[in-house]
ModelCIF file with pLDDT and N, C-alpha, C, O atoms, coordinates in Angstrom:
data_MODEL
#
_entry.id   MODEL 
#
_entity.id                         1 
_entity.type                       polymer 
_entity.pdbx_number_of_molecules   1 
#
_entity_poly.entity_id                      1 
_entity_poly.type                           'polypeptide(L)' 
_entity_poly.nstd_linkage                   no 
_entity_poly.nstd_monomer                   no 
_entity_poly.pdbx_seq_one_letter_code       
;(UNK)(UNK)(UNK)(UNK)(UNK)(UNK)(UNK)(UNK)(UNK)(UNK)(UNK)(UNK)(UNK)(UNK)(UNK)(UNK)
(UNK)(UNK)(UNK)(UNK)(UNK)(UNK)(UNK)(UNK)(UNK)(UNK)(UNK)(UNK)(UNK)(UNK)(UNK)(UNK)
(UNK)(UNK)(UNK)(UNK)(UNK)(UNK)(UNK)(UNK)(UNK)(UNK)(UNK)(UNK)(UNK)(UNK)
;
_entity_poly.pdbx_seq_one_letter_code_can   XXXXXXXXXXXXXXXXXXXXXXXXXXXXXXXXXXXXXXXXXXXXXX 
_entity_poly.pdbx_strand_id                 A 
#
loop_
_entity_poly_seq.entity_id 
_entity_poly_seq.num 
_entity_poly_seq.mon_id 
_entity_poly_seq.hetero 
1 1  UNK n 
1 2  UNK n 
1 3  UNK n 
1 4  UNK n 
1 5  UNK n 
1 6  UNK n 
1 7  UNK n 
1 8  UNK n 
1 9  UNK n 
1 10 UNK n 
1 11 UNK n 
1 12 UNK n 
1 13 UNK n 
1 14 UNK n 
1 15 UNK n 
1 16 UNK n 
1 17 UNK n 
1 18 UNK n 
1 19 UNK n 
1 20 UNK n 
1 21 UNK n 
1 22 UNK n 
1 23 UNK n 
1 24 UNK n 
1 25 UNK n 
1 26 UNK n 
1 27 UNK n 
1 28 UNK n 
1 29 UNK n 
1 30 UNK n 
1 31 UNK n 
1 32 UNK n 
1 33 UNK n 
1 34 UNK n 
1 35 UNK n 
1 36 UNK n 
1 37 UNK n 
1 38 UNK n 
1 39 UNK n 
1 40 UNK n 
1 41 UNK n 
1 42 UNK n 
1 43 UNK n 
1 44 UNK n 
1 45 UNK n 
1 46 UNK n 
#
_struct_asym.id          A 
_struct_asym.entity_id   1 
#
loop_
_ma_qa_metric.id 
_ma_qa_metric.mode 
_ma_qa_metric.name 
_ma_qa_metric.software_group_id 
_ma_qa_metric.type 
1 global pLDDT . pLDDT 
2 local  pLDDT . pLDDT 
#
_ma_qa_metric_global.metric_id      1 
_ma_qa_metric_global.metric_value   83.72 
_ma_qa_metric_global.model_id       1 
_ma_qa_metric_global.ordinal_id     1 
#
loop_
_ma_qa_metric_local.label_asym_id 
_ma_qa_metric_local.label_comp_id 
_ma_qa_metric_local.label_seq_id 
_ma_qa_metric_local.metric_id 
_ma_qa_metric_local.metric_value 
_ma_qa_metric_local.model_id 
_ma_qa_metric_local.ordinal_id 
A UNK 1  2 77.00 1 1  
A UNK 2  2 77.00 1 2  
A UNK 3  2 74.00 1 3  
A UNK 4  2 75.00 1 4  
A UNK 5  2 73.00 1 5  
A UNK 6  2 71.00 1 6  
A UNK 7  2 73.00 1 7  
A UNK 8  2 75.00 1 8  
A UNK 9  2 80.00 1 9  
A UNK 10 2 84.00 1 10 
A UNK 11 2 81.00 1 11 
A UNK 12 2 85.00 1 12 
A UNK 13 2 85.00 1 13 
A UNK 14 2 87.00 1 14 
A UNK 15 2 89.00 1 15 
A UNK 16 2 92.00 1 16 
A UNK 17 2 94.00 1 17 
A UNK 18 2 95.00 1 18 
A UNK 19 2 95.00 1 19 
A UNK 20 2 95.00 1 20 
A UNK 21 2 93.00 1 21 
A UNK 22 2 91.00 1 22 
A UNK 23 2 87.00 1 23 
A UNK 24 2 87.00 1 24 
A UNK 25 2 85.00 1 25 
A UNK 26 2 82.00 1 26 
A UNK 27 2 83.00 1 27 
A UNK 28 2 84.00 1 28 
A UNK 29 2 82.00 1 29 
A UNK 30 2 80.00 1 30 
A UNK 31 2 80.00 1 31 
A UNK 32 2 84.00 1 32 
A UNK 33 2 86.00 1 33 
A UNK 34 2 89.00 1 34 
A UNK 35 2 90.00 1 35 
A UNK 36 2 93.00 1 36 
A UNK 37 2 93.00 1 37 
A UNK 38 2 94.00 1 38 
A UNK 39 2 95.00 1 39 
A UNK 40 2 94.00 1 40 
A UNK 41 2 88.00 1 41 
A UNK 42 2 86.00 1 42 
A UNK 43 2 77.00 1 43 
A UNK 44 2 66.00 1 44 
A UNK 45 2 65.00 1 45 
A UNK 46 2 60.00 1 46 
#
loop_
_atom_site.group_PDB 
_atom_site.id 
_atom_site.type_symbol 
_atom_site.label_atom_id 
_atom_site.label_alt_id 
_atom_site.label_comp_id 
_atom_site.label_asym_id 
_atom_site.label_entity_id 
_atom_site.label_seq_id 
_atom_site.pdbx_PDB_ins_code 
_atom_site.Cartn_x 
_atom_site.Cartn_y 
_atom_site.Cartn_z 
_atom_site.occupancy 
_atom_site.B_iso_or_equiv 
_atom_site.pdbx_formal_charge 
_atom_site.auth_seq_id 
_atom_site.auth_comp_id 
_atom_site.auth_asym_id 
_atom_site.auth_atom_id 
_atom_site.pdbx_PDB_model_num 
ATOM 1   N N  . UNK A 1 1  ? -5.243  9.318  41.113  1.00 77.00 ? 1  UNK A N  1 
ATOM 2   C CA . UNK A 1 1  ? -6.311  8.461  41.642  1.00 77.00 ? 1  UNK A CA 1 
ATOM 3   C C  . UNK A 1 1  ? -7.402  9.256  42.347  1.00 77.00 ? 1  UNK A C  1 
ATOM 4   O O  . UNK A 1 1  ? -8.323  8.694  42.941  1.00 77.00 ? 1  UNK A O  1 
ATOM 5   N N  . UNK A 1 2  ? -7.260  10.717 42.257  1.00 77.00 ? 2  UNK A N  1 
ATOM 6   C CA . UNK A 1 2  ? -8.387  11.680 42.676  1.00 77.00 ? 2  UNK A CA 1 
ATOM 7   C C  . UNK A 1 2  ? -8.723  11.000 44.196  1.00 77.00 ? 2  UNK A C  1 
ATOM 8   O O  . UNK A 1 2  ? -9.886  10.749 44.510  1.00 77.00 ? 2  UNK A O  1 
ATOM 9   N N  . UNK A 1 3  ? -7.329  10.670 45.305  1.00 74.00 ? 3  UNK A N  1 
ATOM 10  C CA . UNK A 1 3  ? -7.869  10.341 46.584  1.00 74.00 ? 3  UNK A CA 1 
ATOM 11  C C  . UNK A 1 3  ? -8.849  8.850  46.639  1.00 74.00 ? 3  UNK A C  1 
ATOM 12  O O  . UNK A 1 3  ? -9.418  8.675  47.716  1.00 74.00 ? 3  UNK A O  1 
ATOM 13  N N  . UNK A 1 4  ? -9.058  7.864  45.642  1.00 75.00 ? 4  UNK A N  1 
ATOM 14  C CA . UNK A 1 4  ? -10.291 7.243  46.438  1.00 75.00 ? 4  UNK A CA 1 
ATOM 15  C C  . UNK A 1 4  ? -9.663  6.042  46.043  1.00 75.00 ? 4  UNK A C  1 
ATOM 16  O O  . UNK A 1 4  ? -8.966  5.989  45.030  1.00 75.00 ? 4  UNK A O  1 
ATOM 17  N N  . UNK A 1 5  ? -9.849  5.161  46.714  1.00 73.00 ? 5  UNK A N  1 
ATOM 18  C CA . UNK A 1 5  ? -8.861  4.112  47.103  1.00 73.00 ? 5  UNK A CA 1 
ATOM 19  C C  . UNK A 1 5  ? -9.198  3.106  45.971  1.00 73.00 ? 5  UNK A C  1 
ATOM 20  O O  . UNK A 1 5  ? -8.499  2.128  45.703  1.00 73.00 ? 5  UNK A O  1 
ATOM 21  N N  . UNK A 1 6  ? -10.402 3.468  45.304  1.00 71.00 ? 6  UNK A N  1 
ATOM 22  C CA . UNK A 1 6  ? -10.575 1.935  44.803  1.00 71.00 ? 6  UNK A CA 1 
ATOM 23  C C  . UNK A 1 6  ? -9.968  2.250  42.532  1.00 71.00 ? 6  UNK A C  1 
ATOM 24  O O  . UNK A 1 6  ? -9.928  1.662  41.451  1.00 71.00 ? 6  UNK A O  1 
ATOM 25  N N  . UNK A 1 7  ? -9.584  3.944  43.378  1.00 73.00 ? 7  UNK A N  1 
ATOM 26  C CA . UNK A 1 7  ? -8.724  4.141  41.524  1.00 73.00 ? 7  UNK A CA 1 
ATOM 27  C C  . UNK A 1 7  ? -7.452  4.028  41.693  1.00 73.00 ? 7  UNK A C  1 
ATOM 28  O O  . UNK A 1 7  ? -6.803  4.346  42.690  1.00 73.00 ? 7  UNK A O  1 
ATOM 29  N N  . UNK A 1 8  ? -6.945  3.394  40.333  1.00 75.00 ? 8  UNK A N  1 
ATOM 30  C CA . UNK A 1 8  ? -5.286  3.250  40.719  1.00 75.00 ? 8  UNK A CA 1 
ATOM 31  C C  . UNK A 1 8  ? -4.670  4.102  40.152  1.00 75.00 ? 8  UNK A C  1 
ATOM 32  O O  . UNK A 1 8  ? -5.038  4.765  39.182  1.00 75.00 ? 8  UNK A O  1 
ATOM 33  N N  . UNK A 1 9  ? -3.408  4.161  40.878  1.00 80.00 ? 9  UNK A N  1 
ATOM 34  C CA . UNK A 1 9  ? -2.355  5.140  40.370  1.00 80.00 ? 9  UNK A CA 1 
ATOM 35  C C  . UNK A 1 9  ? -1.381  5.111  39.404  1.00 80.00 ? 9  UNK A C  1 
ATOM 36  O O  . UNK A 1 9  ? -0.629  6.071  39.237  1.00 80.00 ? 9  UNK A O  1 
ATOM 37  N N  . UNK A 1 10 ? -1.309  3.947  38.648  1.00 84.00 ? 10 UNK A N  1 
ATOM 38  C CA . UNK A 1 10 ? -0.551  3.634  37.687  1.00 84.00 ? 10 UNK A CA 1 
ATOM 39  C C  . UNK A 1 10 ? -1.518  2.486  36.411  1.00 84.00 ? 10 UNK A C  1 
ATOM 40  O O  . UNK A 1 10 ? -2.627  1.976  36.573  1.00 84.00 ? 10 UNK A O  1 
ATOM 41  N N  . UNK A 1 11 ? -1.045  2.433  35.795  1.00 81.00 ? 11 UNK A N  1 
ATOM 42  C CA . UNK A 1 11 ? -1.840  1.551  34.566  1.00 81.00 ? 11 UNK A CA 1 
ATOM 43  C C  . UNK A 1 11 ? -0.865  1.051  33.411  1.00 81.00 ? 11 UNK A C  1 
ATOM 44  O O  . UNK A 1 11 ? 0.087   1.792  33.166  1.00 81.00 ? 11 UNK A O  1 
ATOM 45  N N  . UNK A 1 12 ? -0.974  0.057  32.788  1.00 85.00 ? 12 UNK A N  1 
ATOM 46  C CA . UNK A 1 12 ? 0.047   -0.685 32.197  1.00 85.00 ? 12 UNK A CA 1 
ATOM 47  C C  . UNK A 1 12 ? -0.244  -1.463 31.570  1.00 85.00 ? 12 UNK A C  1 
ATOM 48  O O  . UNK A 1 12 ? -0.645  -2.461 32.170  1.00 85.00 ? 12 UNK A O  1 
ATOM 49  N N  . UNK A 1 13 ? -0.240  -1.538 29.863  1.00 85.00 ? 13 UNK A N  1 
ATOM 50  C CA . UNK A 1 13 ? -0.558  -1.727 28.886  1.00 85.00 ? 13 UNK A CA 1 
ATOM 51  C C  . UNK A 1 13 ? 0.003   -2.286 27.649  1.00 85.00 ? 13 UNK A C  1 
ATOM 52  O O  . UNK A 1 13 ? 1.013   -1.824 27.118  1.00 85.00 ? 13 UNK A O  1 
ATOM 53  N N  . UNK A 1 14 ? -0.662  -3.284 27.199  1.00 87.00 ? 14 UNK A N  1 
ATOM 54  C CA . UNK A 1 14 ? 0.055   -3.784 25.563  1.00 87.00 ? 14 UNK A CA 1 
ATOM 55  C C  . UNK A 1 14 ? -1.263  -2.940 24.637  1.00 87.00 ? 14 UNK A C  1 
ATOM 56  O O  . UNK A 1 14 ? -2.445  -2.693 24.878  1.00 87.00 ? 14 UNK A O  1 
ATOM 57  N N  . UNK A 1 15 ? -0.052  -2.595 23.136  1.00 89.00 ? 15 UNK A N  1 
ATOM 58  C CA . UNK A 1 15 ? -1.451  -2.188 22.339  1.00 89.00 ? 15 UNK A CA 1 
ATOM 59  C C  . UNK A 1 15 ? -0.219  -2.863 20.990  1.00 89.00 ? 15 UNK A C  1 
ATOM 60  O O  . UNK A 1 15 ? 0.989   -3.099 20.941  1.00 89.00 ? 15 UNK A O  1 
ATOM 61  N N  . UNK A 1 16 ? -1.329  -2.954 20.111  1.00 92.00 ? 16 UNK A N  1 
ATOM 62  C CA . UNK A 1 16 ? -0.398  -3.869 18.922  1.00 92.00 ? 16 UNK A CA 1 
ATOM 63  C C  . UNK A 1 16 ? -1.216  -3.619 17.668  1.00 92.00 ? 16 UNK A C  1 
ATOM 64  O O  . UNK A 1 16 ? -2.363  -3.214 17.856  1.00 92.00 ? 16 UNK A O  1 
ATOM 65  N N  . UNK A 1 17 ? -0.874  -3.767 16.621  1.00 94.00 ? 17 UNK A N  1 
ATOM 66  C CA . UNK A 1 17 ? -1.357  -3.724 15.364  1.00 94.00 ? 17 UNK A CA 1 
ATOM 67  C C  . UNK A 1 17 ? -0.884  -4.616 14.094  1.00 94.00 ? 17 UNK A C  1 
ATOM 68  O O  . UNK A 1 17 ? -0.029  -5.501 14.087  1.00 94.00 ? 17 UNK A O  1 
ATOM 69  N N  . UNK A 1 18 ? -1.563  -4.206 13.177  1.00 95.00 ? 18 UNK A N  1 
ATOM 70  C CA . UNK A 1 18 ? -0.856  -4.175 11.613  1.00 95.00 ? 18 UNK A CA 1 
ATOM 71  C C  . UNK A 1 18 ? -1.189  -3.870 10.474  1.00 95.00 ? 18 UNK A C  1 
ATOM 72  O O  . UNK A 1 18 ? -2.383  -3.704 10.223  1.00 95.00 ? 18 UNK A O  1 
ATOM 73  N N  . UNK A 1 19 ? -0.272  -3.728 9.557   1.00 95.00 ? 19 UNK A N  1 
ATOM 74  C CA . UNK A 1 19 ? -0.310  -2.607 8.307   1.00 95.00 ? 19 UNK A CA 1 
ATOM 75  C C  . UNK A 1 19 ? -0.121  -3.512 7.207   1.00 95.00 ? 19 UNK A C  1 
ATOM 76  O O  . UNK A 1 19 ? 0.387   -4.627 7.320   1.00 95.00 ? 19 UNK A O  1 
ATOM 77  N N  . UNK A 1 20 ? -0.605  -2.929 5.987   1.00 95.00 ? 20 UNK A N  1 
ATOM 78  C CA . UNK A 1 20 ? -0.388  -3.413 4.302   1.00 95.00 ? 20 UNK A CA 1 
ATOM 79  C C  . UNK A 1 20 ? -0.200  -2.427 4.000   1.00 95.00 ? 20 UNK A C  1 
ATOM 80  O O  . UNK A 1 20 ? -0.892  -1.483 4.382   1.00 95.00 ? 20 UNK A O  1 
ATOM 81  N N  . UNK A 1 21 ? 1.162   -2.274 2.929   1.00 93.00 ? 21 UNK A N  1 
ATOM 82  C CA . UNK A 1 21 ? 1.654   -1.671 1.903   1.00 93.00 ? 21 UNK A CA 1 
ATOM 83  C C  . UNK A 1 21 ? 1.262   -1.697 0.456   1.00 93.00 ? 21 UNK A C  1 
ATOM 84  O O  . UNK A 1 21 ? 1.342   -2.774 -0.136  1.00 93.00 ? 21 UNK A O  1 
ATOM 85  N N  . UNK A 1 22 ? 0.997   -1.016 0.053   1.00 91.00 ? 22 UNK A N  1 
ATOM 86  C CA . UNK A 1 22 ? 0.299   -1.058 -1.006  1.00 91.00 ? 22 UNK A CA 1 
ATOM 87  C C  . UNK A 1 22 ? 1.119   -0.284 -1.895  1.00 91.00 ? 22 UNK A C  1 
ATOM 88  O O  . UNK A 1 22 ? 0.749   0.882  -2.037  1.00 91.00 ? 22 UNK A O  1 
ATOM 89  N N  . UNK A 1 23 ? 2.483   -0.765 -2.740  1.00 87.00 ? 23 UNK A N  1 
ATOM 90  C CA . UNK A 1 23 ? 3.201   0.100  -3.710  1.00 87.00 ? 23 UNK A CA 1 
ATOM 91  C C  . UNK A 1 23 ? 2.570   0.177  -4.832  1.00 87.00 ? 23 UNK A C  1 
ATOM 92  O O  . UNK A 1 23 ? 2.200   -0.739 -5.567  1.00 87.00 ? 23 UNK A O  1 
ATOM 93  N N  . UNK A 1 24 ? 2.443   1.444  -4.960  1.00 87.00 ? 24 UNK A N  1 
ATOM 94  C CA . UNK A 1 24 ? 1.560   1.634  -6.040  1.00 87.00 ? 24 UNK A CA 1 
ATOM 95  C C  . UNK A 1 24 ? 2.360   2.306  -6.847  1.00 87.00 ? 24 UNK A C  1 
ATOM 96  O O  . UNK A 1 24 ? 2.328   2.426  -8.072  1.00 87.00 ? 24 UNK A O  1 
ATOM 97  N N  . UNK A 1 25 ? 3.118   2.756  -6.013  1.00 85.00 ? 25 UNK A N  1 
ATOM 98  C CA . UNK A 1 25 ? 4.551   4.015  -7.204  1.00 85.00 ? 25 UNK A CA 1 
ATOM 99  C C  . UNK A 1 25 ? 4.990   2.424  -7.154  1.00 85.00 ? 25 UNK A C  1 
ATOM 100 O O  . UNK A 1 25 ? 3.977   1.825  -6.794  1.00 85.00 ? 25 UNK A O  1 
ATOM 101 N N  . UNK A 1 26 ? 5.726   1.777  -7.294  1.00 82.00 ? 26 UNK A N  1 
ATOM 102 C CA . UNK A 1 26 ? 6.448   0.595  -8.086  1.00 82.00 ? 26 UNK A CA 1 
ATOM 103 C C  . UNK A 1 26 ? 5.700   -0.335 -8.762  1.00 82.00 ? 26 UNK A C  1 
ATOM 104 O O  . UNK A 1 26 ? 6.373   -1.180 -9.353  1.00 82.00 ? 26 UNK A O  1 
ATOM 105 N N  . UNK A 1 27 ? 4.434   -0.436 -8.857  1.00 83.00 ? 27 UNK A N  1 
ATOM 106 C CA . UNK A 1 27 ? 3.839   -0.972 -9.899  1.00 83.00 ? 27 UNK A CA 1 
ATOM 107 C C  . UNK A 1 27 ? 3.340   -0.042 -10.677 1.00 83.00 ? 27 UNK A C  1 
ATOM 108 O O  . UNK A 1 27 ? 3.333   -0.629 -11.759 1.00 83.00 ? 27 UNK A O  1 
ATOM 109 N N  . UNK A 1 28 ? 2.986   0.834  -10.837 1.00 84.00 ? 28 UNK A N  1 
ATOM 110 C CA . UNK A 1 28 ? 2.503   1.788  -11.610 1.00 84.00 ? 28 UNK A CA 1 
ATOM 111 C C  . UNK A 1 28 ? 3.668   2.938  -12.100 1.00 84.00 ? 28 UNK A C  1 
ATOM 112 O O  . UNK A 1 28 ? 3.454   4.117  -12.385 1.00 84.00 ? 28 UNK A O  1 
ATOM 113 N N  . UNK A 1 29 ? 5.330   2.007  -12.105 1.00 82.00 ? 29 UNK A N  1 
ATOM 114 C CA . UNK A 1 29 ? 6.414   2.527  -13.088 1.00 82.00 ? 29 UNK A CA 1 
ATOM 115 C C  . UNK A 1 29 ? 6.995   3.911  -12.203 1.00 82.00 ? 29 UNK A C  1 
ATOM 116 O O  . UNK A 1 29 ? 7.942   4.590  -12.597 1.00 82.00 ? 29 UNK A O  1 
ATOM 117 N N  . UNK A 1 30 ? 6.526   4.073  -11.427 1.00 80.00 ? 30 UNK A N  1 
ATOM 118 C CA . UNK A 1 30 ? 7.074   5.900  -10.465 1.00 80.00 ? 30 UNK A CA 1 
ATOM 119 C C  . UNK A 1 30 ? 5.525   6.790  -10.551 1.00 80.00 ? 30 UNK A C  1 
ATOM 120 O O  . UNK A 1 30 ? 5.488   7.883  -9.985  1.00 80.00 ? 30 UNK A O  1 
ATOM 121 N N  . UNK A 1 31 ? 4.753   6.475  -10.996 1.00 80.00 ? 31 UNK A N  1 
ATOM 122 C CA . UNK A 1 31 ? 3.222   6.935  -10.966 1.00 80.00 ? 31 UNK A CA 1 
ATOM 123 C C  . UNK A 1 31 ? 2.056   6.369  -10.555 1.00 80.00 ? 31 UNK A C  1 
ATOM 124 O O  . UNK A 1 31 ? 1.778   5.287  -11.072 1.00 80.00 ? 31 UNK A O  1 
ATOM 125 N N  . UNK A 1 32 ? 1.465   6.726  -9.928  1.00 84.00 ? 32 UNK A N  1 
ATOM 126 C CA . UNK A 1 32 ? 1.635   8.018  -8.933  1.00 84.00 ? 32 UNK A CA 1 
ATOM 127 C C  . UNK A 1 32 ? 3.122   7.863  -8.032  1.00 84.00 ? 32 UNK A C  1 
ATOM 128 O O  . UNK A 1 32 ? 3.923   6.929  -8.030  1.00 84.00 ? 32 UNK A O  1 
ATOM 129 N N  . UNK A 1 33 ? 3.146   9.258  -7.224  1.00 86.00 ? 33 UNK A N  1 
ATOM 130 C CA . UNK A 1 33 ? 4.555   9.424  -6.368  1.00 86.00 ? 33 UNK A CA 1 
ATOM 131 C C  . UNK A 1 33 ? 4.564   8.723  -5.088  1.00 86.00 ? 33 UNK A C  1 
ATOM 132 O O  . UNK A 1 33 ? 5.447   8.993  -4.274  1.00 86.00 ? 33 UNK A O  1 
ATOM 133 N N  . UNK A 1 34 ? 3.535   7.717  -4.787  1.00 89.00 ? 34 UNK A N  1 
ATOM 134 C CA . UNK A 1 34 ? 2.801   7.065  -3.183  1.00 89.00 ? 34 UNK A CA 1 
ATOM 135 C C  . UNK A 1 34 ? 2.493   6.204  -3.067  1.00 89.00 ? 34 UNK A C  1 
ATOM 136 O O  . UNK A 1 34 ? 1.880   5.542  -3.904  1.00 89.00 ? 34 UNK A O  1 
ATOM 137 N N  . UNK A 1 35 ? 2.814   5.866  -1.932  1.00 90.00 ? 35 UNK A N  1 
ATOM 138 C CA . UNK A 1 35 ? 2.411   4.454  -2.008  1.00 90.00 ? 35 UNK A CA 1 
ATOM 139 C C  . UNK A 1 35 ? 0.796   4.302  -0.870  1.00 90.00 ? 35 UNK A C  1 
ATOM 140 O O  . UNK A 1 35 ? 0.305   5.248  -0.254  1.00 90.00 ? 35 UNK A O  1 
ATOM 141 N N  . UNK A 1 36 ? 0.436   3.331  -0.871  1.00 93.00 ? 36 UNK A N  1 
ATOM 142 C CA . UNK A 1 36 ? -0.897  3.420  0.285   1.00 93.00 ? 36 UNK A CA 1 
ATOM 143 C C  . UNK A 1 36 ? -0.489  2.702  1.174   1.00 93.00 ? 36 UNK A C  1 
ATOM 144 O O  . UNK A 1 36 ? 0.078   1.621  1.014   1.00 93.00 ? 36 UNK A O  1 
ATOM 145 N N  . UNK A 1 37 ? -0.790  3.345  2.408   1.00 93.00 ? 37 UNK A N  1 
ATOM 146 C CA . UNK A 1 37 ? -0.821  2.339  3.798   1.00 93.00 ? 37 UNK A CA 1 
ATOM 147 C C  . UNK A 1 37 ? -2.005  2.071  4.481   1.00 93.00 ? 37 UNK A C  1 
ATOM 148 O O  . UNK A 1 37 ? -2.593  2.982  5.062   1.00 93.00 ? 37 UNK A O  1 
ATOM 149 N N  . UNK A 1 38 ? -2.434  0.896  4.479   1.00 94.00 ? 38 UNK A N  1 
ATOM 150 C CA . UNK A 1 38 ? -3.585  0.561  5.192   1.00 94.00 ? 38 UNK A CA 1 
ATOM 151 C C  . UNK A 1 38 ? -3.184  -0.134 6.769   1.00 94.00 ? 38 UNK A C  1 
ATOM 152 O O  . UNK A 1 38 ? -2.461  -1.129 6.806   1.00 94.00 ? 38 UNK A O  1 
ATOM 153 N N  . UNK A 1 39 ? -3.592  0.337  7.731   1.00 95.00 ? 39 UNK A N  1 
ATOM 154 C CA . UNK A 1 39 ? -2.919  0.345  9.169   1.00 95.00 ? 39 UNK A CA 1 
ATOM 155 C C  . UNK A 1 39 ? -4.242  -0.123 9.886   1.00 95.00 ? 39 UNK A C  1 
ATOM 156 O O  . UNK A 1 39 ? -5.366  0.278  9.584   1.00 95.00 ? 39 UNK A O  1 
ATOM 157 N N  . UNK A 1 40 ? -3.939  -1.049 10.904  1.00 94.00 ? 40 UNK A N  1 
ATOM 158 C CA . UNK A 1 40 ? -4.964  -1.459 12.001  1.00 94.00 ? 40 UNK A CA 1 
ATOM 159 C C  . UNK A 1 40 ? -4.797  -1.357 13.706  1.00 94.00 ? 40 UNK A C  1 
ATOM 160 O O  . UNK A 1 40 ? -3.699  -1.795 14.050  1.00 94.00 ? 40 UNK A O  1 
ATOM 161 N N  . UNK A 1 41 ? -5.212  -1.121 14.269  1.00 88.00 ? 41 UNK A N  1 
ATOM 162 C CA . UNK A 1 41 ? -4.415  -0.469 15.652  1.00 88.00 ? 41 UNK A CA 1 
ATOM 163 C C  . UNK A 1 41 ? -5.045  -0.958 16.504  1.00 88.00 ? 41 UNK A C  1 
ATOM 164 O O  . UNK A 1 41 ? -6.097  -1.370 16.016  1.00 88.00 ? 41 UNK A O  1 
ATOM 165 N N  . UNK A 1 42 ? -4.977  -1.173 17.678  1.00 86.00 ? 42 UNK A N  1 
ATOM 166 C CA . UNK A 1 42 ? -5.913  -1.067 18.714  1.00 86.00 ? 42 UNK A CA 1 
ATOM 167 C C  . UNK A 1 42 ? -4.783  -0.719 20.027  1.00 86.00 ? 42 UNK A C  1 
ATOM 168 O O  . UNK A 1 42 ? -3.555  -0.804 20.022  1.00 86.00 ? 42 UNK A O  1 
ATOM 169 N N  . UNK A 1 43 ? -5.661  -0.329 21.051  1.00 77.00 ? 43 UNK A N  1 
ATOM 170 C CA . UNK A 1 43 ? -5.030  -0.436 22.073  1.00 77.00 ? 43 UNK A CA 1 
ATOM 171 C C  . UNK A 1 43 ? -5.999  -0.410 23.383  1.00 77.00 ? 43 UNK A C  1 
ATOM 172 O O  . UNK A 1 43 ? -6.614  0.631  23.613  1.00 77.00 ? 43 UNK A O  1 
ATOM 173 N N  . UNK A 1 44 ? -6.125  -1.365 24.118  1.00 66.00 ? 44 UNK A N  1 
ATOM 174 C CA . UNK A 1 44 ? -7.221  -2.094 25.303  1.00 66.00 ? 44 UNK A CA 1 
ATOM 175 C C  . UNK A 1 44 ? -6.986  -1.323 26.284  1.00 66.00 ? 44 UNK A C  1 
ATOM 176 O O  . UNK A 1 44 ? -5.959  -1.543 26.925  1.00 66.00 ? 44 UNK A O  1 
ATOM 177 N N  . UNK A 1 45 ? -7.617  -0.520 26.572  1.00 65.00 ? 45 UNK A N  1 
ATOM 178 C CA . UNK A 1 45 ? -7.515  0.572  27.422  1.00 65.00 ? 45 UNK A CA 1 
ATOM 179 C C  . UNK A 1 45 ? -7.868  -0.387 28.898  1.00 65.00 ? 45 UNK A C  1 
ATOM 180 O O  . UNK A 1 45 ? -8.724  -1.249 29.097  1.00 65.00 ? 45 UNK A O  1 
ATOM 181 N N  . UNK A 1 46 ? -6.687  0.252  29.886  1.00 60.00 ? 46 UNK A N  1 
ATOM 182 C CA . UNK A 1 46 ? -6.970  -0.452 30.824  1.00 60.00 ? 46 UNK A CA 1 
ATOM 183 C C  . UNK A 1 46 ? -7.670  -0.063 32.298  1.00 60.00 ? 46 UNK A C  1 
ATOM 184 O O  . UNK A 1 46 ? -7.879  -0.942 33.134  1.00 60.00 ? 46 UNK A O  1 
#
């Protein structure tokens, strides 16, 4: 809190997301070897 009364000393937080899978090796038979992940994130800085 760098001493000054009005910063705090602790902070405490939710952060949450979500993802799509995108199999692309199981529709495309084992080709390509990957699958895609498309991911969304955040986290509300407090």
């Amino acid at each position: 809190d760098m001493g000054i009364a009005t910063n705090k000393g602790r902070f405490n937080d939710v952060t949450y997301g979500f993802g799509i899978i995108i199999p692309t090796h199981k529709w495309w038979g084992g080709s390509p070897p990957f699958d895609v992940y498309i991911d969304y994130f955040a986290f509300e800085n407090p």
